[in-house]
Protein backbone atom coordinates (compact mmCIF):
# COMPACT_ATOMS: atom_id res chain seq x y z
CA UNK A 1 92.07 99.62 87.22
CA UNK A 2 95.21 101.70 87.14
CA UNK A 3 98.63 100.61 86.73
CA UNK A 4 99.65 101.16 90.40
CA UNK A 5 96.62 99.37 92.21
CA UNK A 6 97.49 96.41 89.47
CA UNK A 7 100.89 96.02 90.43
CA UNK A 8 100.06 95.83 94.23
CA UNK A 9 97.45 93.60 93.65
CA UNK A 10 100.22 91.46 91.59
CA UNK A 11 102.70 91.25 94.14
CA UNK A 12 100.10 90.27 96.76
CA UNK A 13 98.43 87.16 94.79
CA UNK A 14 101.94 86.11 93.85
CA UNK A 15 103.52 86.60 97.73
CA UNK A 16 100.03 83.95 98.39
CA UNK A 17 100.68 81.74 95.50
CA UNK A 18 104.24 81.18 96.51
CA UNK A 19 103.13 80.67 100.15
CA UNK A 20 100.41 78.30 99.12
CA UNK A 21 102.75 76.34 96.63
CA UNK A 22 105.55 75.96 99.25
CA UNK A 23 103.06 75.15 101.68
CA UNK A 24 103.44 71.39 103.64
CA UNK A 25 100.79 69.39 102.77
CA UNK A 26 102.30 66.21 104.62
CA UNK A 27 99.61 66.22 107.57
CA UNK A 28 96.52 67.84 105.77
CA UNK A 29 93.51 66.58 104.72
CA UNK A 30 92.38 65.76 101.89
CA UNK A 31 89.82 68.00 101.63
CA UNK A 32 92.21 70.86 102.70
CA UNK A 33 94.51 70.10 99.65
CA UNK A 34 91.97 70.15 97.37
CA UNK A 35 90.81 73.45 99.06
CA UNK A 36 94.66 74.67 98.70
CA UNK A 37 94.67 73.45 94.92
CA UNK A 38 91.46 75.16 93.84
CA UNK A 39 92.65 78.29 95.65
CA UNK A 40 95.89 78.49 93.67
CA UNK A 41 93.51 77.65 90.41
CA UNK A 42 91.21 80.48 91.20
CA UNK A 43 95.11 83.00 92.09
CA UNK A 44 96.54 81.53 88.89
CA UNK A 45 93.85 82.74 86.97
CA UNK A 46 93.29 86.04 88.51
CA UNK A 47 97.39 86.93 87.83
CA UNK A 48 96.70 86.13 84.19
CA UNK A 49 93.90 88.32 84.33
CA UNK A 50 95.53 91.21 85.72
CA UNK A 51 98.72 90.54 83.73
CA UNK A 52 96.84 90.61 80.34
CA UNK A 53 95.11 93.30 81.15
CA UNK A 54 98.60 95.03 81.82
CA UNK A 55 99.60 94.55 78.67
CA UNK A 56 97.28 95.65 76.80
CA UNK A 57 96.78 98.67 78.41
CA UNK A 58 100.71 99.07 77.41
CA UNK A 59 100.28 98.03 74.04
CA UNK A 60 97.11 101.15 73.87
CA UNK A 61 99.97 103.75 75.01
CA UNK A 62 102.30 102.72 72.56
């Protein structure tokens, strides 16, 4: 994965985290929250992902 791609794909997942985070749960379901929670889980983990991967490829270069 190159730098560029990573960064666009690290400013999308964190635009959808914030959406999903500020999201109004108030009149969802249950089952939609959970839904909501394991979705931000699964974005969580794919930003660490791509952000350790980002530095590590910076720490090669050095």
């Amino acid at each position: 994965m190159d730098i560029i791609e990573a960064k666009r794909s690290l400013e999308t997942l964190e635009r959808n985290r914030i959406r999903l985070v500020n999201y109004n749960h108030l009149f969802s379901s249950y089952a939609f929250r959970e839904s909501c929670s394991a979705e931000l889980r699964k974005i969580s983990k794919q930003i660490h992902g791509i952000e350790e991967q980002l530095n590590a490829q910076f720490k090669k270069t050095r």
